[in-house]
PDB file of N, CA and C in Angstrom:
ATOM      1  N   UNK A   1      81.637  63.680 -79.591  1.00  0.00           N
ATOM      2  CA  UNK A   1      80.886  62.438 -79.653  1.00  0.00           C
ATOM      3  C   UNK A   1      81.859  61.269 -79.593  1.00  0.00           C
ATOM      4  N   UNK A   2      81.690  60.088 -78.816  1.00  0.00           N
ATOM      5  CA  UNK A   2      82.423  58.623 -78.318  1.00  0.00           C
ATOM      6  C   UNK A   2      82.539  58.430 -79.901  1.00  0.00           C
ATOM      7  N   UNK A   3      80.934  57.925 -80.589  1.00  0.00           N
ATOM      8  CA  UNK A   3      81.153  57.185 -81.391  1.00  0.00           C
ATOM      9  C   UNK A   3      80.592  57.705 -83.372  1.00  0.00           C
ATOM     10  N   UNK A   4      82.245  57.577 -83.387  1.00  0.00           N
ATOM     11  CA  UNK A   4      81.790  58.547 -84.850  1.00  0.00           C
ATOM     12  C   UNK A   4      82.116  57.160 -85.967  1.00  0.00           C
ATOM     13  N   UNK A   5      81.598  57.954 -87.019  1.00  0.00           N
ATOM     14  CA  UNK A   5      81.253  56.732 -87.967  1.00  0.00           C
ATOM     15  C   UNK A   5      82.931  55.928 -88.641  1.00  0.00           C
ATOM     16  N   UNK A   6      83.932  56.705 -88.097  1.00  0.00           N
ATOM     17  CA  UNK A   6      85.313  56.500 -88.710  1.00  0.00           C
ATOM     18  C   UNK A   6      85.776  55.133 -87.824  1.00  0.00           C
ATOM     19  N   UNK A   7      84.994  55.527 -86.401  1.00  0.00           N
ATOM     20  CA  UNK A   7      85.063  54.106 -85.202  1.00  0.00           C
ATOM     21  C   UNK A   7      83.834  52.894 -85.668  1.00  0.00           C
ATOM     22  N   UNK A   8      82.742  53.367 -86.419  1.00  0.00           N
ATOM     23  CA  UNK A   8      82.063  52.048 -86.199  1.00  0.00           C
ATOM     24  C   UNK A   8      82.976  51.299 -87.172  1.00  0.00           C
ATOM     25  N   UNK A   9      83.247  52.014 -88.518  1.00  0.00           N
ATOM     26  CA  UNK A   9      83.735  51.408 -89.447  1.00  0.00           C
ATOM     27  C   UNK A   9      85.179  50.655 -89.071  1.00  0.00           C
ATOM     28  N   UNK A  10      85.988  50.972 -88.275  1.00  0.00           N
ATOM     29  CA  UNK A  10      87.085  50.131 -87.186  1.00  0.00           C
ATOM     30  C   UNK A  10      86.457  49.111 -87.027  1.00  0.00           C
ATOM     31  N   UNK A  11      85.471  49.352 -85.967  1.00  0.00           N
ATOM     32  CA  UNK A  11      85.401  47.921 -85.489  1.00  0.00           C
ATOM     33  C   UNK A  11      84.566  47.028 -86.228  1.00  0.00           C
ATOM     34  N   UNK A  12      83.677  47.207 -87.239  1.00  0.00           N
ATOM     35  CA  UNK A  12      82.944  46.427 -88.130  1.00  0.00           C
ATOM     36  C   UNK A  12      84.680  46.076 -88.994  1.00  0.00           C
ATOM     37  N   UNK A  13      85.505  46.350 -89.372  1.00  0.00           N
ATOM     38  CA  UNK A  13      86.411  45.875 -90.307  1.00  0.00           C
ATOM     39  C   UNK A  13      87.331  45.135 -89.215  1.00  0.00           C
ATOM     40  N   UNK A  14      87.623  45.372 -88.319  1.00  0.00           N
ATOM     41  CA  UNK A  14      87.637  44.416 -87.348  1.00  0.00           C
ATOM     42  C   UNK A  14      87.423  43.318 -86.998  1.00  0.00           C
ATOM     43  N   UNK A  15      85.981  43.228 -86.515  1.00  0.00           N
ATOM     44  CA  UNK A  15      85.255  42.145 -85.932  1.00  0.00           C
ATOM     45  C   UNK A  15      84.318  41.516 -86.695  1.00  0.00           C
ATOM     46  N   UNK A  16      84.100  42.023 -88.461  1.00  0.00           N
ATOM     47  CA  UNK A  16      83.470  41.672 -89.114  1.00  0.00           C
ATOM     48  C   UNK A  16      83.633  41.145 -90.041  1.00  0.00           C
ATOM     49  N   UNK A  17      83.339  40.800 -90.877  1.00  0.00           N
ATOM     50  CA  UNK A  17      84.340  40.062 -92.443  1.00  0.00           C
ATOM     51  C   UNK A  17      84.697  41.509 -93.145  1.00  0.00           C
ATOM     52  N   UNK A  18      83.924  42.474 -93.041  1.00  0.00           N
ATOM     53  CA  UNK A  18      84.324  43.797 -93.763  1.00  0.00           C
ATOM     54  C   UNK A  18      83.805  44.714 -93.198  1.00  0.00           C
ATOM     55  N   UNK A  19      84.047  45.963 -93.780  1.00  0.00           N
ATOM     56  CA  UNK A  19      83.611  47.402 -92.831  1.00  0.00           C
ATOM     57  C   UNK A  19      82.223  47.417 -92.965  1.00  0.00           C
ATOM     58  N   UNK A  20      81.752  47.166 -94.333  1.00  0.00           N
ATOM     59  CA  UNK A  20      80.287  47.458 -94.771  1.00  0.00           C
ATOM     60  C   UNK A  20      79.615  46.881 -94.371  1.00  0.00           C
ATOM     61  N   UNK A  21      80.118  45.532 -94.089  1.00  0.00           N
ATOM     62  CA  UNK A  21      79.202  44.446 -93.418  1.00  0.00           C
ATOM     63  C   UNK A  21      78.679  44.363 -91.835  1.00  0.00           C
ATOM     64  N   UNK A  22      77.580  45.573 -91.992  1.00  0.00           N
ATOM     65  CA  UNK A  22      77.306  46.343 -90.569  1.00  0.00           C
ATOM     66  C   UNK A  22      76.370  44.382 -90.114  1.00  0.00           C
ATOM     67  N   UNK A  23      75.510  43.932 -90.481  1.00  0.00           N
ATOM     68  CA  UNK A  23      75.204  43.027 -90.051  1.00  0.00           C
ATOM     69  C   UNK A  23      75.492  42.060 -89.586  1.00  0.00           C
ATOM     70  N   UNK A  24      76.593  41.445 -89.642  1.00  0.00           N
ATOM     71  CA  UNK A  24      77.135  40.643 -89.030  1.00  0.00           C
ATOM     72  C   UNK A  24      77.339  40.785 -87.233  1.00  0.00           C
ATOM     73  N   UNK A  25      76.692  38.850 -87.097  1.00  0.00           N
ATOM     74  CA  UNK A  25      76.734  39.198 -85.451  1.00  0.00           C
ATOM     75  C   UNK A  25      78.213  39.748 -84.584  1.00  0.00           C
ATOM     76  N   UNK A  26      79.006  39.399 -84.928  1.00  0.00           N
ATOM     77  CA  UNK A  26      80.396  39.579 -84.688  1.00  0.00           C
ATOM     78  C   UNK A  26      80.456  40.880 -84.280  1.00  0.00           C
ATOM     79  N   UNK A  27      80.648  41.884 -85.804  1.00  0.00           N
ATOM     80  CA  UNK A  27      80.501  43.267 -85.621  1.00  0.00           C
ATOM     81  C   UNK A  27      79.785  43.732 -84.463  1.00  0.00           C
ATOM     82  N   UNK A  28      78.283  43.459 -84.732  1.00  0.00           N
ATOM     83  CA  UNK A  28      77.296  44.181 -83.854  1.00  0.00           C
ATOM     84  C   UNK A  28      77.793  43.495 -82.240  1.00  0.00           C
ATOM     85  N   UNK A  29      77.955  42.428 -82.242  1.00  0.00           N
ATOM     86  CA  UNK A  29      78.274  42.440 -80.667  1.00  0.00           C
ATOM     87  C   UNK A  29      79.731  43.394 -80.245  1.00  0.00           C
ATOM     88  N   UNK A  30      80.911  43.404 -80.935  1.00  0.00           N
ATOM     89  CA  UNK A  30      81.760  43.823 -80.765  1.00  0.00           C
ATOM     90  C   UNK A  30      81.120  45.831 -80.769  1.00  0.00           C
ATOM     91  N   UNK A  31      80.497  46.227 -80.923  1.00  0.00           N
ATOM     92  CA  UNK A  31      80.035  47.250 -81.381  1.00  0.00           C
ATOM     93  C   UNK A  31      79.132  48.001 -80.280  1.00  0.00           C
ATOM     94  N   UNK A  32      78.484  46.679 -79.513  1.00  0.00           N
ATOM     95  CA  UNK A  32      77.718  46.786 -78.169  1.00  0.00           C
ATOM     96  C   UNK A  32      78.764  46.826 -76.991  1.00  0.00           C
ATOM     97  N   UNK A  33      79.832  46.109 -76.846  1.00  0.00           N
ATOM     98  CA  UNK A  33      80.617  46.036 -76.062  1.00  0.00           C
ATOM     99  C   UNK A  33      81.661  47.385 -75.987  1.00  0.00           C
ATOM    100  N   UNK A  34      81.501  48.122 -77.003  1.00  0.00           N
ATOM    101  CA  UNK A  34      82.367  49.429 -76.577  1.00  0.00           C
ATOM    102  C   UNK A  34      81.509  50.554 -76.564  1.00  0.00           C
ATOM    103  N   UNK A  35      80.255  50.121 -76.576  1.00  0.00           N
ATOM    104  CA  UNK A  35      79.089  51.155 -76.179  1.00  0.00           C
ATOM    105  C   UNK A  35      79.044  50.793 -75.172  1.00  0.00           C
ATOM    106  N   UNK A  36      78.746  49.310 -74.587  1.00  0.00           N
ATOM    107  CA  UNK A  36      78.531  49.305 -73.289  1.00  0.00           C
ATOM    108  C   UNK A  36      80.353  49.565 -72.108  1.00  0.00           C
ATOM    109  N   UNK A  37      81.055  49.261 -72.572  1.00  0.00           N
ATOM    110  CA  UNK A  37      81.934  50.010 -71.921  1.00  0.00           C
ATOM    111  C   UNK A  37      82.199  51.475 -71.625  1.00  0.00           C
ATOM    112  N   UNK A  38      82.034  52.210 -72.932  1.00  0.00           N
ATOM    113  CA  UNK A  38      81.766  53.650 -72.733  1.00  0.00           C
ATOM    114  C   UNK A  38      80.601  53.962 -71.603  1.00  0.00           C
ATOM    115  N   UNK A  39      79.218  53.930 -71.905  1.00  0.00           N
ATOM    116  CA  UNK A  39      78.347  54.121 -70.519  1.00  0.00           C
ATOM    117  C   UNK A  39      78.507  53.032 -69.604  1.00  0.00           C
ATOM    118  N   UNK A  40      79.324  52.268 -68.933  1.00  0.00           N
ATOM    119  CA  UNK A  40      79.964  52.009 -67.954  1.00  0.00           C
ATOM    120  C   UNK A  40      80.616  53.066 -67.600  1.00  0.00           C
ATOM    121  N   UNK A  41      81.666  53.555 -68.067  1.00  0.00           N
ATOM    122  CA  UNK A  41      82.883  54.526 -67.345  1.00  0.00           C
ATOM    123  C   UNK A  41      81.741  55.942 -66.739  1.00  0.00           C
ATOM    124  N   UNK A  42      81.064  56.287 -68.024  1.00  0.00           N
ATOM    125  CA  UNK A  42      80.361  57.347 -67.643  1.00  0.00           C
ATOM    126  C   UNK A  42      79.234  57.420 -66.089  1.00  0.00           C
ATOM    127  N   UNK A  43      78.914  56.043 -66.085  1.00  0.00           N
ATOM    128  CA  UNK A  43      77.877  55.919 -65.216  1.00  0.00           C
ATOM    129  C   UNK A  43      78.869  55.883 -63.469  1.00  0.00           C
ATOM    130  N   UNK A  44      79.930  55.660 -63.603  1.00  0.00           N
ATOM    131  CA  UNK A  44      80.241  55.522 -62.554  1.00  0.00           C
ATOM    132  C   UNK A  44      81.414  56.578 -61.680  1.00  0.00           C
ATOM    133  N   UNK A  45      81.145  57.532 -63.229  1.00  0.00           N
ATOM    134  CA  UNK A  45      80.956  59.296 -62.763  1.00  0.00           C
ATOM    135  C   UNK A  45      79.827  60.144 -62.195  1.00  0.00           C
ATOM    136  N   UNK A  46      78.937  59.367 -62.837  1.00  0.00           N
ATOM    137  CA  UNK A  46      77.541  59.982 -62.956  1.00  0.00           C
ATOM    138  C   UNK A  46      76.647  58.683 -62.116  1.00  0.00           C
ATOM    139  N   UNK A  47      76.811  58.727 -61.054  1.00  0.00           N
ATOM    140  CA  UNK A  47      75.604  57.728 -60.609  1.00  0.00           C
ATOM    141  C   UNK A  47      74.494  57.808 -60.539  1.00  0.00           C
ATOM    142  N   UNK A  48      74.060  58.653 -60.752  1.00  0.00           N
ATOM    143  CA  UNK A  48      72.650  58.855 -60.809  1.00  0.00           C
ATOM    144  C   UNK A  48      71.929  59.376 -61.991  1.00  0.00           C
ATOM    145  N   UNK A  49      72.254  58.990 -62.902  1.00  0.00           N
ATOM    146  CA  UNK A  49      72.334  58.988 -63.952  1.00  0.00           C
ATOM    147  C   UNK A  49      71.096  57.692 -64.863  1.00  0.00           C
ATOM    148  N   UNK A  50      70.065  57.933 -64.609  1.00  0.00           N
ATOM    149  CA  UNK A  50      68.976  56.780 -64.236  1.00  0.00           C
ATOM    150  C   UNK A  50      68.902  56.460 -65.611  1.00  0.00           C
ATOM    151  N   UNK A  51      68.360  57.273 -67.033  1.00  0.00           N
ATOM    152  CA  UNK A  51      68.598  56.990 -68.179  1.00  0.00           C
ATOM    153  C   UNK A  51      69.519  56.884 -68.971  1.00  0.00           C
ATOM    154  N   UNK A  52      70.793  57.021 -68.470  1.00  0.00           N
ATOM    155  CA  UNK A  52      71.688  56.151 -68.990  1.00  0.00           C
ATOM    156  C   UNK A  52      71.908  54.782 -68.790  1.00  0.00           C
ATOM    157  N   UNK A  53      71.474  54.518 -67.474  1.00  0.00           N
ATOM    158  CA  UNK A  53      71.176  53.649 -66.825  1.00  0.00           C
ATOM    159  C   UNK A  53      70.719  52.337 -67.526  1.00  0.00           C
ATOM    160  N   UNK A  54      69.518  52.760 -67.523  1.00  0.00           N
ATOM    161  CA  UNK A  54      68.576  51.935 -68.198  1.00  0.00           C
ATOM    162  C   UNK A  54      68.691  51.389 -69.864  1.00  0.00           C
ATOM    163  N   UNK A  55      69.713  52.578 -70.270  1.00  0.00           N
ATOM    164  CA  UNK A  55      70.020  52.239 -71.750  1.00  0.00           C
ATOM    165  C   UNK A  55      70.986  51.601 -71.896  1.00  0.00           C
ATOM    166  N   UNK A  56      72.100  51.676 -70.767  1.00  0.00           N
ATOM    167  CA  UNK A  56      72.867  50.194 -70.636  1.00  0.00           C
ATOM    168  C   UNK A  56      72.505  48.877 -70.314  1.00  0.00           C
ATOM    169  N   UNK A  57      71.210  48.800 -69.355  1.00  0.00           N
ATOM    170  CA  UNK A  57      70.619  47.313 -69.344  1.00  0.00           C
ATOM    171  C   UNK A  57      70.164  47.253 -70.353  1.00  0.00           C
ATOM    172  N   UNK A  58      69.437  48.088 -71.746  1.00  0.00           N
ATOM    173  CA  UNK A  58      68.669  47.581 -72.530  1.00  0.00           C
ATOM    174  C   UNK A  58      70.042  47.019 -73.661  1.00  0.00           C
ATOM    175  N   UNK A  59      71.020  47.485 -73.606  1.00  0.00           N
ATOM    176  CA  UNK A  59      72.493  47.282 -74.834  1.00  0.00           C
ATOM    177  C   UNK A  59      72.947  45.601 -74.009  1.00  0.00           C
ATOM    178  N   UNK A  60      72.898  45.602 -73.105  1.00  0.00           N
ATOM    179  CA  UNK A  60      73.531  44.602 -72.247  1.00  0.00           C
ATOM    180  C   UNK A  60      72.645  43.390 -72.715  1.00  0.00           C
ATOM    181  N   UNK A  61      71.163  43.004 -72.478  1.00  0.00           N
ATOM    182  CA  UNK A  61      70.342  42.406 -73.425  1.00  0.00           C
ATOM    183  C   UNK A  61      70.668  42.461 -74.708  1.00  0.00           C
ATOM    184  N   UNK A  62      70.712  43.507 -75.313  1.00  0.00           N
ATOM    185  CA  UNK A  62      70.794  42.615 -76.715  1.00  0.00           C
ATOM    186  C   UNK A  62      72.062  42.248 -76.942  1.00  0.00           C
ATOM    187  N   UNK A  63      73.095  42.797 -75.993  1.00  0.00           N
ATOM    188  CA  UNK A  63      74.169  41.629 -76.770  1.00  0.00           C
ATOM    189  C   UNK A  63      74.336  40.663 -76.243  1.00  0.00           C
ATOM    190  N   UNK A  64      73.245  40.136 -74.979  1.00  0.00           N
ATOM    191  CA  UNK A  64      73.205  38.721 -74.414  1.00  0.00           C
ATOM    192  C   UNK A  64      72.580  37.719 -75.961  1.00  0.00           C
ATOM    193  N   UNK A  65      71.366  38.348 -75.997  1.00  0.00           N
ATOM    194  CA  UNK A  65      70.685  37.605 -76.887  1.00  0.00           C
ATOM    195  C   UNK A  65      71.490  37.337 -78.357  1.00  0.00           C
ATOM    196  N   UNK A  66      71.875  38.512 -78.870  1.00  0.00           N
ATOM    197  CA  UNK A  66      73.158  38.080 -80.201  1.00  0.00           C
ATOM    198  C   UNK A  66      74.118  36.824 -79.358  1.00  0.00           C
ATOM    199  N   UNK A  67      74.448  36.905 -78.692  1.00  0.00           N
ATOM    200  CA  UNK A  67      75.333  36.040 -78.075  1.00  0.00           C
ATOM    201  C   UNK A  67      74.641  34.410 -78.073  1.00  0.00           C
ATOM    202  N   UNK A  68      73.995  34.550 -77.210  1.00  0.00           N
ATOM    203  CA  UNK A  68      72.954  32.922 -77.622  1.00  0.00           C
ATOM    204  C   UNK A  68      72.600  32.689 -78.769  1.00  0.00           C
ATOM    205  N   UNK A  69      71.859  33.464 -79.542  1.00  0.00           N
ATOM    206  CA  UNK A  69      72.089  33.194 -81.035  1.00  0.00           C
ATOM    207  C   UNK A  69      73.089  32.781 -82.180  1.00  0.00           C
ATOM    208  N   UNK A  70      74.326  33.530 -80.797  1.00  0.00           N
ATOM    209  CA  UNK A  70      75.599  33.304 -82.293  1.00  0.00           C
ATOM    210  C   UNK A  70      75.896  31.598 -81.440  1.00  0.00           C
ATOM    211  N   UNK A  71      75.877  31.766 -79.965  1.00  0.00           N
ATOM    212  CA  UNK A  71      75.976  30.030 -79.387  1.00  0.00           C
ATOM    213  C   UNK A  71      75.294  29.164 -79.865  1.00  0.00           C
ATOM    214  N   UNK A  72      74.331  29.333 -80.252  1.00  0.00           N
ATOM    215  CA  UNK A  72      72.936  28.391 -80.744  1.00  0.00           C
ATOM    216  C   UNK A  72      73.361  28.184 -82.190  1.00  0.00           C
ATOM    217  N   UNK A  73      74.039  29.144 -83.151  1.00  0.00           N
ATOM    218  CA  UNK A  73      74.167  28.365 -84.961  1.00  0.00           C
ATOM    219  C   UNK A  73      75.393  28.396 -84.914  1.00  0.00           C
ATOM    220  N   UNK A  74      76.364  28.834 -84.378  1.00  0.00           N
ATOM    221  CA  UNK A  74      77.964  28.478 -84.617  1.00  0.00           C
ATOM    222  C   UNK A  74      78.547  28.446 -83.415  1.00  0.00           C
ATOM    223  N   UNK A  75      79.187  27.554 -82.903  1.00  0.00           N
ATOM    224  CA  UNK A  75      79.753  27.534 -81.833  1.00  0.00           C
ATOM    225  C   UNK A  75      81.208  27.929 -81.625  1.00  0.00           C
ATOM    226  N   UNK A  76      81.724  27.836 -82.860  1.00  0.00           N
ATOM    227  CA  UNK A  76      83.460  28.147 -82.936  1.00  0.00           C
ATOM    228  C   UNK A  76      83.286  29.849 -83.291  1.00  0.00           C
ATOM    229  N   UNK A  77      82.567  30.282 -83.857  1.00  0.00           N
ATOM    230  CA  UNK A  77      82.343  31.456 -84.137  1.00  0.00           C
ATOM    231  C   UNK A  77      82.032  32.221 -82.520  1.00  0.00           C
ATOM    232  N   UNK A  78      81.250  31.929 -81.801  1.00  0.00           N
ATOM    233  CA  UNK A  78      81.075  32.375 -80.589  1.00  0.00           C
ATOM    234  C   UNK A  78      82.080  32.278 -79.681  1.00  0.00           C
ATOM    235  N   UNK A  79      83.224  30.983 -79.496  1.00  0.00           N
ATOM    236  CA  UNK A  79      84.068  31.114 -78.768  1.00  0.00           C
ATOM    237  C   UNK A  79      84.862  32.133 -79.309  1.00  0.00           C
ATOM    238  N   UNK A  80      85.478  32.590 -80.532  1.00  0.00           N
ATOM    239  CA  UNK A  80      85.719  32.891 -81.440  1.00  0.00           C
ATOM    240  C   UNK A  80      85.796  34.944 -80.640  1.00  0.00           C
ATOM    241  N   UNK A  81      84.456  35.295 -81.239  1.00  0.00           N
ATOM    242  CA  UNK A  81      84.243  36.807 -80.903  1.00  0.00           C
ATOM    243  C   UNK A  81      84.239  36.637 -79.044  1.00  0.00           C
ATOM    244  N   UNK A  82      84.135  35.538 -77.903  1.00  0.00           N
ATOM    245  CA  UNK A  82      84.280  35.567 -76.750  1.00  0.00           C
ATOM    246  C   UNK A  82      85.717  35.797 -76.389  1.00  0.00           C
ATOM    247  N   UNK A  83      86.528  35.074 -77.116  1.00  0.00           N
ATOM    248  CA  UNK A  83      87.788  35.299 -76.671  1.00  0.00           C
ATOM    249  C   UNK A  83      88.394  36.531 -77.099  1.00  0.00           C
ATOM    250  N   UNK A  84      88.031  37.275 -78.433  1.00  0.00           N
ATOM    251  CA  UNK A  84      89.046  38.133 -78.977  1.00  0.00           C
ATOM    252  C   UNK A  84      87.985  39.854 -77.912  1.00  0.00           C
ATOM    253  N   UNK A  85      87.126  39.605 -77.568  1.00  0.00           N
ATOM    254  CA  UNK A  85      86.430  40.315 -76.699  1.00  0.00           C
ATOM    255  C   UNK A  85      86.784  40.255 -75.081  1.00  0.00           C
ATOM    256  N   UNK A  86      87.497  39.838 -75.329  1.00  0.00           N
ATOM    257  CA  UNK A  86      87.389  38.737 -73.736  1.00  0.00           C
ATOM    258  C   UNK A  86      86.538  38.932 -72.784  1.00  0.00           C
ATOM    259  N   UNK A  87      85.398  38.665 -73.193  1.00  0.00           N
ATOM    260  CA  UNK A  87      84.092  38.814 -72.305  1.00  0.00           C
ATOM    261  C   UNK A  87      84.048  38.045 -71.034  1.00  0.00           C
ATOM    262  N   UNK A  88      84.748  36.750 -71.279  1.00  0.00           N
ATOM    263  CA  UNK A  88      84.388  35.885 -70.646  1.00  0.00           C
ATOM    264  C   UNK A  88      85.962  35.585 -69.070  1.00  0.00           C
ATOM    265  N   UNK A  89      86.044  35.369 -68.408  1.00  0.00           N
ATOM    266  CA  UNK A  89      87.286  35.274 -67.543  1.00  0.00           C
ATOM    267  C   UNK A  89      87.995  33.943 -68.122  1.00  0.00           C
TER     268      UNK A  89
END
């Protein structure tokens, strides 16, 4: 298995104020982005691969929407997890 609980807890202590602190937008976007990188690599082994597919557009949405949300109440916080993600070019 990609993602075992020894990795979420990485990147929530990471990208989060603490490990436990699974809620935080930070975490959870940082958390989407190496899910959605993982089924990236896979999908482009597997192209045809339709429900994986689809479960990467649905991860890709929500970490658009965390993203506008975290743009919309903190703005230094969003440049913040954009840069250390480097989502952005």
């Amino acid at each position: 298995m990609y993602l075992t609980a020894e990795k979420k807890k990485e990147i929530f202590a990471e990208y989060g104020e603490t490990a436990e602190n699974t809620g935080s937008a930070e975490g959870q976007i940082a958390l989407f982005s190496y899910r959605i990188n993982h089924l990236t690599s896979h999908l482009k082994t597997n192209p045809k691969d339709f429900s994986t597919q689809r479960a990467l557009v649905k991860l890709v949405g929500k970490r658009r929407r965390l993203l506008d949300y975290l743009k919309n109440r903190d703005i230094e916080r969003y440049r913040a997890i954009i840069k250390s993600l480097k989502l952005r070019r």
